[in-house]
Protein backbone atom coordinates (compact mmCIF):
# COMPACT_ATOMS: atom_id res chain seq x y z
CA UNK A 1 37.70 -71.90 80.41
CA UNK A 2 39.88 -75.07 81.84
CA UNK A 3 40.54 -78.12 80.75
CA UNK A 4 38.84 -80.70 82.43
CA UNK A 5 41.69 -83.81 83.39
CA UNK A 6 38.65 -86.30 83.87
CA UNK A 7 36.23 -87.31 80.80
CA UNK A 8 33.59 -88.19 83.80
CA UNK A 9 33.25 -84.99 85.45
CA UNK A 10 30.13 -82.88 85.35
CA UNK A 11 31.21 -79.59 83.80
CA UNK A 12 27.42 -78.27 83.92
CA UNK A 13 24.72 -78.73 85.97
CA UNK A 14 22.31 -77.88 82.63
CA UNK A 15 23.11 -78.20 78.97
CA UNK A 16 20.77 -76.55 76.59
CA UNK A 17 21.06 -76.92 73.07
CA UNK A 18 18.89 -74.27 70.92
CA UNK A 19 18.88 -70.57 71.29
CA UNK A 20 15.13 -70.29 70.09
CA UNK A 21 12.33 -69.02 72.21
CA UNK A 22 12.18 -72.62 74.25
CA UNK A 23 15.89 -72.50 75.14
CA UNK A 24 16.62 -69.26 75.97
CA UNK A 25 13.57 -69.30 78.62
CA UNK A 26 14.45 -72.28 79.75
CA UNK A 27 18.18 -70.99 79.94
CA UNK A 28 17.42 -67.78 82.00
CA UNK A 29 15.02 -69.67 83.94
CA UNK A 30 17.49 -72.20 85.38
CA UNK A 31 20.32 -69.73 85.55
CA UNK A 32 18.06 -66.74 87.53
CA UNK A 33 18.01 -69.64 90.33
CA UNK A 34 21.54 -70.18 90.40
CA UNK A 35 22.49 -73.32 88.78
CA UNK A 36 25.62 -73.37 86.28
CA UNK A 37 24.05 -73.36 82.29
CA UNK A 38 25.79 -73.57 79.07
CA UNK A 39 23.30 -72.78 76.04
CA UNK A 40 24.73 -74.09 72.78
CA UNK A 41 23.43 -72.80 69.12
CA UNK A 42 24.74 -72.22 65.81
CA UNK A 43 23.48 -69.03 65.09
CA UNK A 44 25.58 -65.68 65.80
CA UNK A 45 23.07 -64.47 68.14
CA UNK A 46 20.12 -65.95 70.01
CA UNK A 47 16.46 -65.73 69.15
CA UNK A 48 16.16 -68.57 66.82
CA UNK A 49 14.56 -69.23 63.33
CA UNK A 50 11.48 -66.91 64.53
CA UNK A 51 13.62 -64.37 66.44
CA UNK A 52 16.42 -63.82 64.46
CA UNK A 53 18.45 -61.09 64.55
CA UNK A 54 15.75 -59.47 66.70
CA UNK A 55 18.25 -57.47 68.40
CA UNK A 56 19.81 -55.97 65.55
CA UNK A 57 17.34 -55.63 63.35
CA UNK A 58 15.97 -51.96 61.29
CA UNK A 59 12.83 -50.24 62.35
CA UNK A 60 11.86 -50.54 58.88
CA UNK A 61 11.61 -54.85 58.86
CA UNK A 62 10.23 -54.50 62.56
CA UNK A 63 7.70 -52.87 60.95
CA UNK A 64 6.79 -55.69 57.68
CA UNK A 65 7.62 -58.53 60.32
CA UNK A 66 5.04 -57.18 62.80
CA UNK A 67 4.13 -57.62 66.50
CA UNK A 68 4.59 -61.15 67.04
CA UNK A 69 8.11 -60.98 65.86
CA UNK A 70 8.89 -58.05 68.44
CA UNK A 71 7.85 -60.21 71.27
CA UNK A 72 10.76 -61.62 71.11
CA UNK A 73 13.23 -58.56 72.27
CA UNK A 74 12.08 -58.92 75.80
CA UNK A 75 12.67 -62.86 75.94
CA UNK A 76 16.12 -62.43 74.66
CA UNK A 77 17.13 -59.46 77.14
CA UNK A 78 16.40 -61.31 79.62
CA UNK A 79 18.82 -63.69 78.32
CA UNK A 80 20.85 -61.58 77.94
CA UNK A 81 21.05 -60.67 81.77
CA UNK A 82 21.08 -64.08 82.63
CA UNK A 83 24.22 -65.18 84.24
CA UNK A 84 25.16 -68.23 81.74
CA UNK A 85 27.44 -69.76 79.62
CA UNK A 86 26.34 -68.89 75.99
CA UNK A 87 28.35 -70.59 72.87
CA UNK A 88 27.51 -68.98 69.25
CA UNK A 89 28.16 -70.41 66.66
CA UNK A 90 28.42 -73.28 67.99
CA UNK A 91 27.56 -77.07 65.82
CA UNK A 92 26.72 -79.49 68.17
CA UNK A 93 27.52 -82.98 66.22
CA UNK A 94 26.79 -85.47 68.89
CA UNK A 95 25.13 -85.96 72.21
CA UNK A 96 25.53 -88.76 74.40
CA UNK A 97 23.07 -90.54 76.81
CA UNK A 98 25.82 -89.75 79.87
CA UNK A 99 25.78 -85.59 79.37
CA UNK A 100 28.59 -85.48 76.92
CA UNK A 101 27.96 -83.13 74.43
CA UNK A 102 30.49 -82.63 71.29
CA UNK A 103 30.24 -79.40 69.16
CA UNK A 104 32.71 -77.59 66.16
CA UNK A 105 33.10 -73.43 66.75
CA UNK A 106 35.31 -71.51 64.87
CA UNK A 107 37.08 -75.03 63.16
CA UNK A 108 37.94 -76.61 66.35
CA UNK A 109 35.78 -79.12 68.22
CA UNK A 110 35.41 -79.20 72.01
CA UNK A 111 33.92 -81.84 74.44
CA UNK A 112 31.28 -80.45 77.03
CA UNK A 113 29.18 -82.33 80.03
CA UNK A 114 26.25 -81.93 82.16
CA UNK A 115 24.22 -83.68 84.37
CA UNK A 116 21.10 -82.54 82.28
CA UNK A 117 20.35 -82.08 78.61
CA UNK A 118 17.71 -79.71 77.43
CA UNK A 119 17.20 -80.30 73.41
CA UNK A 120 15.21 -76.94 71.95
CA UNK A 121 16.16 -77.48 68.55
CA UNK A 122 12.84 -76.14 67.44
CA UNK A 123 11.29 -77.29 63.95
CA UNK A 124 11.79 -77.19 60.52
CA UNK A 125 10.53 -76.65 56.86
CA UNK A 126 8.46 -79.84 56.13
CA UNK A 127 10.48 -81.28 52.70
CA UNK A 128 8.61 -81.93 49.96
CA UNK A 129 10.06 -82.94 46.40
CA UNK A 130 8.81 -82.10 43.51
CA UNK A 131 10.21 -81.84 39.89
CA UNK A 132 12.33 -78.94 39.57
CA UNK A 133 12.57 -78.78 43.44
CA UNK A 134 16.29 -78.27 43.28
CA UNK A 135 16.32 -75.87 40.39
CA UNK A 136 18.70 -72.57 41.62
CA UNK A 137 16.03 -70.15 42.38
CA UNK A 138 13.59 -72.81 44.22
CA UNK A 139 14.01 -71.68 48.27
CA UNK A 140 11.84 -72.37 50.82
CA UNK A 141 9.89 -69.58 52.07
CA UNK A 142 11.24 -69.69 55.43
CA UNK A 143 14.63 -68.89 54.27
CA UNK A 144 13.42 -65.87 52.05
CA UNK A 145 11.94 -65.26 55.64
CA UNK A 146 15.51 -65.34 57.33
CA UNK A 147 16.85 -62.64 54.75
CA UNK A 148 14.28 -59.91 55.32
CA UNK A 149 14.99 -60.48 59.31
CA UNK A 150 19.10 -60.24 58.28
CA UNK A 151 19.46 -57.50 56.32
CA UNK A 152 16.03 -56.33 55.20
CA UNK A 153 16.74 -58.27 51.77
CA UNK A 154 13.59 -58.85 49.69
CA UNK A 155 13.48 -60.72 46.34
CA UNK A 156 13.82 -59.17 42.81
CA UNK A 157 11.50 -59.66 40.08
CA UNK A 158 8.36 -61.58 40.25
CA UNK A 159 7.84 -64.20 43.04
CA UNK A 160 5.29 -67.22 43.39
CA UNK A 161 4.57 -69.01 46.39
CA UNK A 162 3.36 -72.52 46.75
CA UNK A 163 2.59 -74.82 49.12
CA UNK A 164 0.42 -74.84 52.56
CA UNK A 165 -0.14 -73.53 56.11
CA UNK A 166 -0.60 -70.29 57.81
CA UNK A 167 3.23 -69.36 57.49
CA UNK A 168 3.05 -69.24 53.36
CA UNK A 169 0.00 -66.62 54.09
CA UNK A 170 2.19 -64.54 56.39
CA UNK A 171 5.23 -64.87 53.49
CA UNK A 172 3.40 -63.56 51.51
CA UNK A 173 2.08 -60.66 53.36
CA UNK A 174 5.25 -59.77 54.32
CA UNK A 175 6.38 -59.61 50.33
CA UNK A 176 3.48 -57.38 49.68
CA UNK A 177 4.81 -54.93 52.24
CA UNK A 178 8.13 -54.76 50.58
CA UNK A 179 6.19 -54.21 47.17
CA UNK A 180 7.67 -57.38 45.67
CA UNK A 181 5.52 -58.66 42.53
CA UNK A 182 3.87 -61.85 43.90
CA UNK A 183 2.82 -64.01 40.75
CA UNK A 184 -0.06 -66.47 42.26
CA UNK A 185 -0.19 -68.21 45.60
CA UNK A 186 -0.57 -71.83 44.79
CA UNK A 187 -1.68 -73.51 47.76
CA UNK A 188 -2.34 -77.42 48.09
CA UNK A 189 -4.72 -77.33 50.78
CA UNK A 190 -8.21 -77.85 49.63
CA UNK A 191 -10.86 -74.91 48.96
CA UNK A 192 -13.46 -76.44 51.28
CA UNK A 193 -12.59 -76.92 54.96
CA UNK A 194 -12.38 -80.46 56.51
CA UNK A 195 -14.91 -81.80 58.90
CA UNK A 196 -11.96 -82.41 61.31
CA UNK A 197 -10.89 -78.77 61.18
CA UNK A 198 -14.45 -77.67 61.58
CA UNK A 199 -15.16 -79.58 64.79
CA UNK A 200 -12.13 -77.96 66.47
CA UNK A 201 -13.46 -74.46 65.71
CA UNK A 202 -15.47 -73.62 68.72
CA UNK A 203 -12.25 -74.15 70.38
CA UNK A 204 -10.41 -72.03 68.65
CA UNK A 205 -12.97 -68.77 69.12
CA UNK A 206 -11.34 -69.10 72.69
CA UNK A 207 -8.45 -67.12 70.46
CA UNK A 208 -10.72 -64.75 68.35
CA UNK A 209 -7.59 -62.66 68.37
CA UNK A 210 -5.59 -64.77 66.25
CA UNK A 211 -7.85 -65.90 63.92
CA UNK A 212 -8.37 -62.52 63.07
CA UNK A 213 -4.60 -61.98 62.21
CA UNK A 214 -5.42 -65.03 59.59
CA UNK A 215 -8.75 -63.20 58.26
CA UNK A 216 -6.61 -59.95 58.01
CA UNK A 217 -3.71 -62.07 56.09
CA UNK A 218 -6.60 -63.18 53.45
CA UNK A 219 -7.89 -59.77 53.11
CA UNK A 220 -4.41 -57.94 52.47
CA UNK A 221 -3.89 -60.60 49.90
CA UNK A 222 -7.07 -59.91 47.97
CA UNK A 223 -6.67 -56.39 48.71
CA UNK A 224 -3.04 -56.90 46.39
CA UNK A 225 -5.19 -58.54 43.46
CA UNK A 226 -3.19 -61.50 44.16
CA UNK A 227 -4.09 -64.82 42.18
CA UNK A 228 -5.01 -67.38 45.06
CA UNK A 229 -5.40 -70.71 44.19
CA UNK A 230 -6.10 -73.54 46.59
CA UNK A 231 -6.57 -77.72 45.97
CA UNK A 232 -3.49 -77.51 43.84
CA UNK A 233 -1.81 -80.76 42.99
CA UNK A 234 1.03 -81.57 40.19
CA UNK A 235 3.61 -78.77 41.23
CA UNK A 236 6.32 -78.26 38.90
CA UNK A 237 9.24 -76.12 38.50
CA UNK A 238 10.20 -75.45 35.38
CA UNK A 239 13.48 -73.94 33.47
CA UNK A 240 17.01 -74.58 32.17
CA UNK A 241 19.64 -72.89 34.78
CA UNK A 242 17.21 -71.69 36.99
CA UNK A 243 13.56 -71.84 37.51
CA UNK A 244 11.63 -69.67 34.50
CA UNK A 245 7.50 -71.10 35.37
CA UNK A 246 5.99 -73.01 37.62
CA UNK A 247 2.89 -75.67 36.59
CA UNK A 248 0.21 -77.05 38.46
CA UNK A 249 -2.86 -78.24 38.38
CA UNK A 250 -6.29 -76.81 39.90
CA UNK A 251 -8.52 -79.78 39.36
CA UNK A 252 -8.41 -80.59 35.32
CA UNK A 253 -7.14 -76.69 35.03
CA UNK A 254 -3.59 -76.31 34.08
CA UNK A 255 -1.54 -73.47 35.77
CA UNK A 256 1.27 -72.31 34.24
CA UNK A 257 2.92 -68.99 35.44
CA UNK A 258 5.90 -67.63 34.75
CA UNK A 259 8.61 -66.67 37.61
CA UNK A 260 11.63 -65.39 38.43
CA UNK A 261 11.63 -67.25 42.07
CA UNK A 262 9.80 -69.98 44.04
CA UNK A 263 9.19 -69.93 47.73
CA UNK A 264 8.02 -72.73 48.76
CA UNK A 265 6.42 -73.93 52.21
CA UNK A 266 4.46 -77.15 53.20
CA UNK A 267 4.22 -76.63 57.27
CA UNK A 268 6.70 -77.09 59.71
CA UNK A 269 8.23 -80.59 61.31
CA UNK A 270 10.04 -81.11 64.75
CA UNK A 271 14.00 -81.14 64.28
CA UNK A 272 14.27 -84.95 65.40
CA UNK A 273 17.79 -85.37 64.34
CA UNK A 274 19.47 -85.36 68.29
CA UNK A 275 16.53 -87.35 69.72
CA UNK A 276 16.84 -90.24 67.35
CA UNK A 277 20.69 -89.94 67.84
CA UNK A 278 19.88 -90.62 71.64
CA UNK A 279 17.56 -93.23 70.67
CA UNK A 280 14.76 -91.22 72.49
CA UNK A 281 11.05 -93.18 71.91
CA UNK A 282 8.78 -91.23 69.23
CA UNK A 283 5.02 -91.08 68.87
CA UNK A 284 3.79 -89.96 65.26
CA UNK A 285 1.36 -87.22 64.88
CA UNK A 286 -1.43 -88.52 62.26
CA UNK A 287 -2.78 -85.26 61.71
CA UNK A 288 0.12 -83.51 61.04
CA UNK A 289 2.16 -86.35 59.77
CA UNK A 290 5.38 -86.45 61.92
CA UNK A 291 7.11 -87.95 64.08
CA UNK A 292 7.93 -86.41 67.86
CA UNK A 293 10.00 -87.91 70.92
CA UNK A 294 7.41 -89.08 73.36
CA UNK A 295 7.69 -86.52 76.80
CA UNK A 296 5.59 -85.71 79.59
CA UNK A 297 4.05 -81.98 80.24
CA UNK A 298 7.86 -80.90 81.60
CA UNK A 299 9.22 -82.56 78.52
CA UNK A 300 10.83 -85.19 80.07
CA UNK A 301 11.92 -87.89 76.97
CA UNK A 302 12.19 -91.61 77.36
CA UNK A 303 15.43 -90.83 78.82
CA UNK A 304 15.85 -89.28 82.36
CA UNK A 305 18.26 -86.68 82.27
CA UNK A 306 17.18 -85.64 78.27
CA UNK A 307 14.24 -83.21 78.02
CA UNK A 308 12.54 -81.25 74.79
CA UNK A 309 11.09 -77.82 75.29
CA UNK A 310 9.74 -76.06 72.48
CA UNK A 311 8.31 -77.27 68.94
CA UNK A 312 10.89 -79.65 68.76
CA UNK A 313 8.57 -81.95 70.54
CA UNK A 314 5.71 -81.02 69.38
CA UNK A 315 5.06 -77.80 66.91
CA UNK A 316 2.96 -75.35 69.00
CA UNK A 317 4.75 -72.16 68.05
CA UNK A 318 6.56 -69.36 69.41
CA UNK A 319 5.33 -68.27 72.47
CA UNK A 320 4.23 -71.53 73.36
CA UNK A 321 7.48 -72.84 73.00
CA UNK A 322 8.72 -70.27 75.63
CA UNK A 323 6.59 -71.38 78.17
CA UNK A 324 7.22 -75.15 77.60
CA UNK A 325 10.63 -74.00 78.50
CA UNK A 326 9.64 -72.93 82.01
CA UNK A 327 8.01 -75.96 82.78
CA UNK A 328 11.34 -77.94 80.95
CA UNK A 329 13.20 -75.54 83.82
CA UNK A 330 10.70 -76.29 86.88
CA UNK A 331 11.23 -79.39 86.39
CA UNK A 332 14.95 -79.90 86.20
CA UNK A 333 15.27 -77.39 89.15
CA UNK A 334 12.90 -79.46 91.39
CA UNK A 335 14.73 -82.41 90.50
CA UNK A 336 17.86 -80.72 91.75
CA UNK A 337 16.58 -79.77 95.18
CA UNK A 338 16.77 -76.23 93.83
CA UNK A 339 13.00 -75.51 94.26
CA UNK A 340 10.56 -77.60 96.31
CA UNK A 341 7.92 -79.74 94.43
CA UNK A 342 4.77 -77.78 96.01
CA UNK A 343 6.56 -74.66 94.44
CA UNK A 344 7.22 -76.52 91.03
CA UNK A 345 3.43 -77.26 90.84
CA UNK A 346 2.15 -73.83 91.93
CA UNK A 347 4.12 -72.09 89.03
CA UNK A 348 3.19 -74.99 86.87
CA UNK A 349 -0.54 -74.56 87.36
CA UNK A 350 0.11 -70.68 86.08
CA UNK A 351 2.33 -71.50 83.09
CA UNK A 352 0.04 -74.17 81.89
CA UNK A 353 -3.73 -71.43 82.38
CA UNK A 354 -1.31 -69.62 79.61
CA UNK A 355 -0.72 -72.73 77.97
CA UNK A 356 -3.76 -74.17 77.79
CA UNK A 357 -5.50 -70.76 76.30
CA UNK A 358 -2.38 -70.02 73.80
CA UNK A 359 -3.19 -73.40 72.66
CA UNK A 360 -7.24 -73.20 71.93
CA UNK A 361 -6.87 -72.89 68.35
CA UNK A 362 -4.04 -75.02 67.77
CA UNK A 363 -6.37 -77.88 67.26
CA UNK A 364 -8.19 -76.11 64.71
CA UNK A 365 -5.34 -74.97 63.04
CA UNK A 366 -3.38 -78.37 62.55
CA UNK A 367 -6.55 -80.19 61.24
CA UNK A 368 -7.32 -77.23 58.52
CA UNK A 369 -3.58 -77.58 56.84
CA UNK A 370 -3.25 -81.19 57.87
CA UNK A 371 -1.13 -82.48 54.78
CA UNK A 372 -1.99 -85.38 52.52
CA UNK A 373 0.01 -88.38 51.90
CA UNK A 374 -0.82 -87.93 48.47
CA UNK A 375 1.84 -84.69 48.57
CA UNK A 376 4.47 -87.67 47.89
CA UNK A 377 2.79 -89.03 44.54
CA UNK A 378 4.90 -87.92 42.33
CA UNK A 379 6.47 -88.50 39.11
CA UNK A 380 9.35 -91.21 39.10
CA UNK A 381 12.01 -89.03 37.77
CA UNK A 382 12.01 -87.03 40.76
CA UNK A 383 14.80 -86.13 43.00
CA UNK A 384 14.41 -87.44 46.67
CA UNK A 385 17.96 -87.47 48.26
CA UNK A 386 19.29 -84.51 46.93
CA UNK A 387 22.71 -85.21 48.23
CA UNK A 388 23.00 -88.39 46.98
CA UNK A 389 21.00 -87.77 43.63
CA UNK A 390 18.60 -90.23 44.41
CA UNK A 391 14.88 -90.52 42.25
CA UNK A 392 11.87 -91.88 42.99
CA UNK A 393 12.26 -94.33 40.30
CA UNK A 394 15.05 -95.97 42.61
CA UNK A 395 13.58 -95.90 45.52
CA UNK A 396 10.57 -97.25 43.91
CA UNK A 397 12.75 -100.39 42.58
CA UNK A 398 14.33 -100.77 46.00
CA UNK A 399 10.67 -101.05 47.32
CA UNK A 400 9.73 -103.64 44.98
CA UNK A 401 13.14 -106.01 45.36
CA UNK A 402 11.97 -106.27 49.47
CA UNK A 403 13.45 -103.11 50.81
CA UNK A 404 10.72 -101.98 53.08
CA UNK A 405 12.98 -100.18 55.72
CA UNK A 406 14.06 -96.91 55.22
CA UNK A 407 17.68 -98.08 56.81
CA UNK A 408 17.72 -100.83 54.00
CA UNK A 409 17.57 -98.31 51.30
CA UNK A 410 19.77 -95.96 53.12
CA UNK A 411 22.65 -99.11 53.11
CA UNK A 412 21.26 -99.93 49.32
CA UNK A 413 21.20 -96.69 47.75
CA UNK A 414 22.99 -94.02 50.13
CA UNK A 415 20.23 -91.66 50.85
CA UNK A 416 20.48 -90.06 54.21
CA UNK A 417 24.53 -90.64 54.05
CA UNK A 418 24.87 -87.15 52.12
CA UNK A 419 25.53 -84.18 54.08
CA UNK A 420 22.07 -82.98 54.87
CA UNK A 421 22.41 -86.26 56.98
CA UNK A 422 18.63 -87.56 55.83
CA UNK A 423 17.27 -84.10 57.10
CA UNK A 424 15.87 -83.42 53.54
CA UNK A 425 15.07 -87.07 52.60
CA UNK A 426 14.29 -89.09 55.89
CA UNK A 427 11.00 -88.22 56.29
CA UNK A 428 9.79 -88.34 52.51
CA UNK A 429 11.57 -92.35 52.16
CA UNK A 430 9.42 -93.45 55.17
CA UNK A 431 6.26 -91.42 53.62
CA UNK A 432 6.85 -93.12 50.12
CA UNK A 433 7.54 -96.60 51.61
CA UNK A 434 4.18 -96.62 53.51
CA UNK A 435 2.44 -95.35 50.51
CA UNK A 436 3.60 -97.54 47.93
CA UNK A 437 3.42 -100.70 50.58
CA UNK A 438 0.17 -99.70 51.25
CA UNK A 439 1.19 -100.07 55.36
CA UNK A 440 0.78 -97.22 58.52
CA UNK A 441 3.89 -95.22 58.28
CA UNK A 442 4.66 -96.17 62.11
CA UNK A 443 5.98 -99.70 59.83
CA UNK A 444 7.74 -97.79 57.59
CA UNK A 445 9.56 -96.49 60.96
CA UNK A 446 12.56 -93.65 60.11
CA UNK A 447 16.08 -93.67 59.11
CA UNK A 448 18.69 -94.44 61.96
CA UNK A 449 20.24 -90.94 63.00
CA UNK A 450 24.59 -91.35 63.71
CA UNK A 451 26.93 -88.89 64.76
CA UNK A 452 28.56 -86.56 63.60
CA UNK A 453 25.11 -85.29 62.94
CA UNK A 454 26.88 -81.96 61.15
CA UNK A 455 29.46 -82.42 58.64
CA UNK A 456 33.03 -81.83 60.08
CA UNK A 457 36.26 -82.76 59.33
CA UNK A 458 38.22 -85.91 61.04
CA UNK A 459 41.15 -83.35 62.04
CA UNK A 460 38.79 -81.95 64.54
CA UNK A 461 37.65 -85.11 65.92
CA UNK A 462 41.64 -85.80 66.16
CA UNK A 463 41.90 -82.96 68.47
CA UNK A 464 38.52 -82.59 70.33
CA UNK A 465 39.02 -80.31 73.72
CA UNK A 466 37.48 -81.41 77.13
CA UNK A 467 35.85 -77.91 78.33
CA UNK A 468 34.26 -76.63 81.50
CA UNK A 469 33.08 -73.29 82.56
């Protein structure tokens, strides 16, 4: 690498931030045509949240995690072959509207550019307090999910899950493979289908194949004689050092059951945090409650040279976000003379037959675990920021004194300044302002995002390098 003498010049033609399934296909897509692409992510190796460690990984987890989880060796050998520039490791902390991309590896921070931005920062664990929620010993299931893929590490004594959507089911399957003692599955979504869900199925028989993987899910989890509740409300985690039980409600039926650790999982959000730091527009999903920057099919945001591929525009899933990154990377090549349109639109027409039929039950899906606002009714002394050690009870009183913008409590009380950044807390202010105002959440509107958007220290900032390939 060089040092680059002038802050304006290009030092990419592509900048792709996220190793997940989205990035690395659009990565190897742009680079197999010859343009110059960095890929930026902070893991050690690529593959993302859902591919982790994929290439490392025992035959024994390959086995638990299954089939869909192997997909992902191909995707990242062809990476892999890809002539790129690929930075582990690496935390971006800011992104400009003019290329510029800042980033800390290995305690020092350097200064990248490009004349295109690809954000594939994939999604996240919805967050959703409750008391106890920060009790050592509460986790969220996706990061008990991260340990089996890193080491084949499965939890010790008896386990409960709580929460909602098709990845808690799949948790939990995976648990019962490793013969770990699963207490009760606790889930808040109700026992009887909604008519929304419902109309959406016919659509979704398009994909009889993966509705079946749910069915079989169900059946290895009655097979285990494993308590299944659904419609729960009033979670609670109990204990003194760590959690001991966990309480909730099934309608006027108390639950109380005693465990050694929580998993908890309430669906999955897009990772916003860069978009809103480029003050990219966002459109809010109603059925599955979140907000998403506003693109075209190619992902193309608000902003010309900024695009989102994968589920951190919209949550479609793994191998859906892979092929939203060849359309992010058809896209950006046309618009670099690198492919002609008519050829662009021929290989879109073929990406998006895959699309469209990975997609059929998607619909169906979203509506069936579609969470309730009423998830965020919940008892005063809560914590909300957890960074900040912020309850309900004051956010509640900020409310009431005329704070009705998330940004106003943020400057009142400090949530969202801790060093989660408002990842953990963001979301649930805006919910809890629209439901205690009684207004649409698009009101409410979401906290301001401001770099550094990772927590590093000024003494990097001091010295920040100006890099090129």
């Amino acid at each position: 690498m060089k040092e680059l003498m002038n802050v304006s010049t290009i030092g990419f033609d592509v900048a792709v931030i996220g190793a997940g399934p989205a990035g690395i296909s659009c990565a190897a897509s742009l680079a197999d045509i010859g343009l110059e692409v960095v890929i930026l992510d902070e893991q050690a190796n690529p593959g993302g949240q859902i591919y982790k460690n994929i290439e490392k990984v025992s035959d024994a987890c390959l086995k638990i995690l299954g089939e869909d989880y192997k997909a992902g060796k191909p995707l990242v050998q062809r990476f892999r072959n890809s002539k790129l520039t690929y930075f582990s490791g690496a935390c971006v902390w800011q992104v400009n509207t003019d290329g510029h991309i800042f980033y800390s590896k290995e305690g020092n921070s350097h200064e990248i550019a490009a004349r295109y931005i690809v954000v594939a920062t994939g999604a996240m664990e919805r967050p959703v307090p409750f008391p106890g929620w920060t009790l050592p010993g509460v986790m969220g299931a996706g990061g008990a999910n991260n340990l089996i893929k890193n080491g084949g590490v499965k939890p010790s004594g008896r386990v409960v899950l709580a929460g909602s959507g098709p990845l808690l089911l799949l948790e939990a399957v995976h648990l019962i493979e490793m013969d770990v003692e699963i207490g009760a599955i606790l889930e808040t979504t109700p026992a009887v289908p909604n008519l929304s869900s419902l109309v959406n199925l016919p659509k979704a028989l398009k994909r009889i194949d993966l509705l079946k993987k749910g069915i079989v899910m169900l059946h290895k989890i009655r097979k285990a004689g494993i308590k299944h509740y659904k419609g729960i409300r009033n979670l609670t985690a109990k204990g003194n050092d760590r959690v001991e039980s966990v309480h909730a409600m099934k309608a006027d039926i108390p639950l109380d059951i005693d465990t050694d650790l929580l998993l908890v999982h309430f669906g999955v959000i897009p990772n916003t945090a860069i978009f809103r730091q480029l003050e990219c527009r966002h459109q809010w999903n109603d059925v599955q409650r979140y907000w998403f920057p506003q693109c075209d099919k190619w992902g193309r945001t608000s902003l010309d040279n900024v695009f989102a591929a994968g589920d951190g525009c919209f949550v479609h899933g793994a191998v859906s976000a892979a092929l939203k990154g060849e359309l992010t990377a058809l896209a950006i090549a046309a618009d670099m003379k690198m492919i002609h349109e008519h050829e662009r639109d021929k290989q879109c027409a073929e990406i998006e037959m895959r699309l469209k039929l990975e997609l059929a039950p998607r619909q169906f899906i979203d509506a069936m675990y579609s969470p309730s606002q009423a998830l965020y009714k919940m008892p005063t002394e809560t914590t909300i920021c957890r960074c900040e050690c912020i309850t309900m009870a004051e956010i509640l009183e900020a409310i009431d004194e005329g704070c009705v913008d998330p940004n106003e409590i943020k400057a009142l009380l400090r949530p969202g300044m801790g060093p989660c950044q408002g990842k953990m807390c963001g979301s649930v202010i805006s919910e809890i302002i629209s439901m205690h105002t009684r207004k649409d959440i698009r009101e409410a509107g979401s906290l301001n995002i401001r770099p550094p958007l990772k927590n590093i220290p000024l003494s990097e900032i001091a010295e920040i390098e100006l890099l090129t390939k």
